[in-house]
Protein backbone atom coordinates (compact mmCIF):
# COMPACT_ATOMS: atom_id res chain seq x y z
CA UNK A 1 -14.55 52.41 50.62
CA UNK A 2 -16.32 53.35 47.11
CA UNK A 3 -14.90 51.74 44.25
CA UNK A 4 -12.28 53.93 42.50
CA UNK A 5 -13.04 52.41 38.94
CA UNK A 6 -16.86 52.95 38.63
CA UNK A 7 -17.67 54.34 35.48
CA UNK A 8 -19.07 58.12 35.28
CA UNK A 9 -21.68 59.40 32.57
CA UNK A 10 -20.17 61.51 30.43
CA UNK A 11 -22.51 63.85 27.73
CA UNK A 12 -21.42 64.00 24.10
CA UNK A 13 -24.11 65.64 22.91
CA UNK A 14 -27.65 66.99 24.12
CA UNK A 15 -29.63 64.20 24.72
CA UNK A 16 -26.80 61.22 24.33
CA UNK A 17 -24.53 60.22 26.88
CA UNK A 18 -21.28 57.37 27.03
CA UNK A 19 -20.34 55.52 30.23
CA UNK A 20 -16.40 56.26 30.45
CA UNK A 21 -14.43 54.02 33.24
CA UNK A 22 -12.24 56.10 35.48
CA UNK A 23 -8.75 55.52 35.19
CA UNK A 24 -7.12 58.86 37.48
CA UNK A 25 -8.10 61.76 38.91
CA UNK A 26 -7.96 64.42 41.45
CA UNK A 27 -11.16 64.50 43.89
CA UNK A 28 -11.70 66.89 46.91
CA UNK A 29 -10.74 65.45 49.81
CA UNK A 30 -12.89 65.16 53.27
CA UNK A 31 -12.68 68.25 55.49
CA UNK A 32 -12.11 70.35 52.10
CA UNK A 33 -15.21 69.91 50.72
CA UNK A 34 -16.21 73.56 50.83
CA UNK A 35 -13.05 75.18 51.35
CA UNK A 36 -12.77 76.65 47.70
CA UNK A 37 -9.99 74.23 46.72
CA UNK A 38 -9.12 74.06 43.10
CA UNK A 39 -8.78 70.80 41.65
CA UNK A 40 -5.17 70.64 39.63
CA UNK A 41 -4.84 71.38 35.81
CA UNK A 42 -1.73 70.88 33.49
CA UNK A 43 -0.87 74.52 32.28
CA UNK A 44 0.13 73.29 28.76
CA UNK A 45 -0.65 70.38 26.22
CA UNK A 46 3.12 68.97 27.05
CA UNK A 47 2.94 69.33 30.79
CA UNK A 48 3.75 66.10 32.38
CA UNK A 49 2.57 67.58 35.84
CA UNK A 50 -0.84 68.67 37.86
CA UNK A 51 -0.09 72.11 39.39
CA UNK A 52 -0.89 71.39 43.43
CA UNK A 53 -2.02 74.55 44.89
CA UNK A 54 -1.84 74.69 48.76
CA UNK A 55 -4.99 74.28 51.13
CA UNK A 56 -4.51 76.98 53.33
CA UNK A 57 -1.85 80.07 54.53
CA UNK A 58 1.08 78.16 56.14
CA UNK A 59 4.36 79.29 57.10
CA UNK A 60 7.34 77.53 56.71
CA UNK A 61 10.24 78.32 59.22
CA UNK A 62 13.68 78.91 58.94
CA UNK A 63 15.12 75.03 59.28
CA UNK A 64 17.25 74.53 62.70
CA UNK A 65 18.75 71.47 62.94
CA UNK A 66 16.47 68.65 63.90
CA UNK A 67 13.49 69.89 63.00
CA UNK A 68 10.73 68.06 61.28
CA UNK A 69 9.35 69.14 57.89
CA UNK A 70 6.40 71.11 57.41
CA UNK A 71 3.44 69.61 56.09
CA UNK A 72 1.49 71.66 53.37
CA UNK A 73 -2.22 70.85 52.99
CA UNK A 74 -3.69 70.44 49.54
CA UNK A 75 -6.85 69.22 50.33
CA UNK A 76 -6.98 66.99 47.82
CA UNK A 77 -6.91 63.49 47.08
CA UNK A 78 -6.15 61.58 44.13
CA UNK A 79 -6.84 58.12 42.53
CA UNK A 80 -5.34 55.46 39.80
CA UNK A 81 -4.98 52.45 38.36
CA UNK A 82 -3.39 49.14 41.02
CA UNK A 83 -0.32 49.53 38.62
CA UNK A 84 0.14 53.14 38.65
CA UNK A 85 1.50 55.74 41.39
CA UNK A 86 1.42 59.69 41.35
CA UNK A 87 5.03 61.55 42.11
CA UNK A 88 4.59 65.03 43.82
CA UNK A 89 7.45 67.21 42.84
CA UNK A 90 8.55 70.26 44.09
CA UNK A 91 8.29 73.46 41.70
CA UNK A 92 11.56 74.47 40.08
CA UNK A 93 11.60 78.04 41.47
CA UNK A 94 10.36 77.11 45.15
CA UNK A 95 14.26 76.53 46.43
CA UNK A 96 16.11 79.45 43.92
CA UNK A 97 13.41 81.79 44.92
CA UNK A 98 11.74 80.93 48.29
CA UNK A 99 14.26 78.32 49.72
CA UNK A 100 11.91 75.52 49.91
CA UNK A 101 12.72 71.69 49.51
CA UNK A 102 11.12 68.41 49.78
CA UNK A 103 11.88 66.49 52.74
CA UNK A 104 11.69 63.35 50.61
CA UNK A 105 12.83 65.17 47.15
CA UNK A 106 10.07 62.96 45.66
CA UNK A 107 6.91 61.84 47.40
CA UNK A 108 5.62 58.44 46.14
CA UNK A 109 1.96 57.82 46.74
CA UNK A 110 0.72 54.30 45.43
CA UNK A 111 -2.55 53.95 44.37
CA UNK A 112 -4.29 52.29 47.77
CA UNK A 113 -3.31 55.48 49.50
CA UNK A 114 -6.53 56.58 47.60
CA UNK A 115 -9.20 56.82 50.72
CA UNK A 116 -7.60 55.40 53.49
CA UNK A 117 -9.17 54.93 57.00
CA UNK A 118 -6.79 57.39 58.48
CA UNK A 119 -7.33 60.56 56.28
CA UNK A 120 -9.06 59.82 53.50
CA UNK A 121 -6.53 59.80 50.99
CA UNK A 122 -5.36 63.63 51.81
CA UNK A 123 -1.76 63.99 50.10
CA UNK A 124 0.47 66.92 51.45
CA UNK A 125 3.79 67.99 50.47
CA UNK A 126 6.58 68.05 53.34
CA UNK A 127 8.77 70.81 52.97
CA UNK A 128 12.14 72.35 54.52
CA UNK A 129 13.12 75.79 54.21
CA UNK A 130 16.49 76.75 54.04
CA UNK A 131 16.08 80.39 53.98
CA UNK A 132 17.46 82.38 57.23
CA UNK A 133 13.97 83.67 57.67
CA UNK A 134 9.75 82.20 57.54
CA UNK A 135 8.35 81.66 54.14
CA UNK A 136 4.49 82.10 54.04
CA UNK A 137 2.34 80.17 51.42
CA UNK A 138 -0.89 81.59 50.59
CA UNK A 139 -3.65 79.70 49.79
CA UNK A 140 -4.20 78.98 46.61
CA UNK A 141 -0.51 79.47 45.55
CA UNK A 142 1.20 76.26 43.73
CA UNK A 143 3.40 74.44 46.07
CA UNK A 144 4.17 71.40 43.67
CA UNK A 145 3.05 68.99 41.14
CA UNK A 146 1.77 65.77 40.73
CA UNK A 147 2.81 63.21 38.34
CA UNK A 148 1.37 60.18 37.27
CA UNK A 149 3.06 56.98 36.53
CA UNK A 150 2.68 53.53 35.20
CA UNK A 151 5.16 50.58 37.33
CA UNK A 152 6.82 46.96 36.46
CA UNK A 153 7.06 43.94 38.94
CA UNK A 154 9.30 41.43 39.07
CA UNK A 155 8.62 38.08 37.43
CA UNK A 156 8.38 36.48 41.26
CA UNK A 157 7.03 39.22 43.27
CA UNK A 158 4.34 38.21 45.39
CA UNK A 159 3.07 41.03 47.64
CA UNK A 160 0.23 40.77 49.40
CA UNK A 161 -0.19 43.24 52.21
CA UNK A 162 -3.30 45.53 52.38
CA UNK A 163 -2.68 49.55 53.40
CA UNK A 164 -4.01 50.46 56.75
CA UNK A 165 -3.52 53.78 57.12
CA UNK A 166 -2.36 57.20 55.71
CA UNK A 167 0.78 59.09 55.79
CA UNK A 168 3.66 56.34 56.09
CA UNK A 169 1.94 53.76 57.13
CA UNK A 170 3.75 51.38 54.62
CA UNK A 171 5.58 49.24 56.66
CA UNK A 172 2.54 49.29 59.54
């Protein structure tokens, strides 16, 4: 696994360049590589969240009872600092105006999800529809957003386990 934190060149000016440490980011995940993915922007100055754009055309069916959700590629993959995690969030119109959900109403993704041995590092958003008919998602239409975020310990916490794999592989 490369190290998250090396430092990048960045240019100033012509001729003069400052090593800056990376901190967070959004990289291209493997399989994506040349796919045309975009990597995620905030819209405004006062945006707190990255607008996720999905992978590839998917279609989301109507939910039946007991069904699983349906996982939306983004192709991407994203890193932080050990005391940070990223929040994806759903869009504000996606249930109003195309009946769409998060399974989990907030994914969590902590920051050694970044690369692991099972894919990479790949973050997807899980979503229900609740619509009485498919939904299709285009590529290259936002799905989501992505949030990052700073988190506190407690004074005798002592966790020590090391991730092993990808999607929730937590407890494995």
């Amino acid at each position: 696994m490369k190290n998250k934190y090396k430092s990048n060149f960045v240019p100033l000016k012509k001729g003069i360049s400052v090593i800056m440490e990376r901190k967070r980011g959004f990289e291209i995940a493997k399989g994506f590589e040349n796919k045309g993915i975009n990597l995620p922007v905030r819209k405004t100055k006062n945006s707190a969240g990255y607008d996720i754009e999905a992978a590839e055309d998917t279609v989301i069916p109507a939910f039946k009872p007991g069904q699983k959700p349906t996982l939306v590629k983004t192709g991407l993959k994203a890193y932080c600092e050990p005391d940070e995690f990223y929040m994806l969030c759903n869009r504000s119109s996606n249930p109003g105006k195309r009946g769409l959900v998060l399974a989990n109403s907030v994914g969590i993704i902590d920051s050694d999800y970044y690369e692991n041995e099972d894919n990479d590092g790949h973050f997807m958003f899980a979503f229900y529809n609740f619509f009485d008919h498919d939904v299709e998602i285009k590529k290259g239409e936002a799905i989501g957003q992505a949030i990052f975020m700073k988190y506190l310990i407690v004074d005798n916490d002592n966790a020590e386990g090391i991730r092993k794999g990808g999607f929730g592989s937590t407890n494995k």
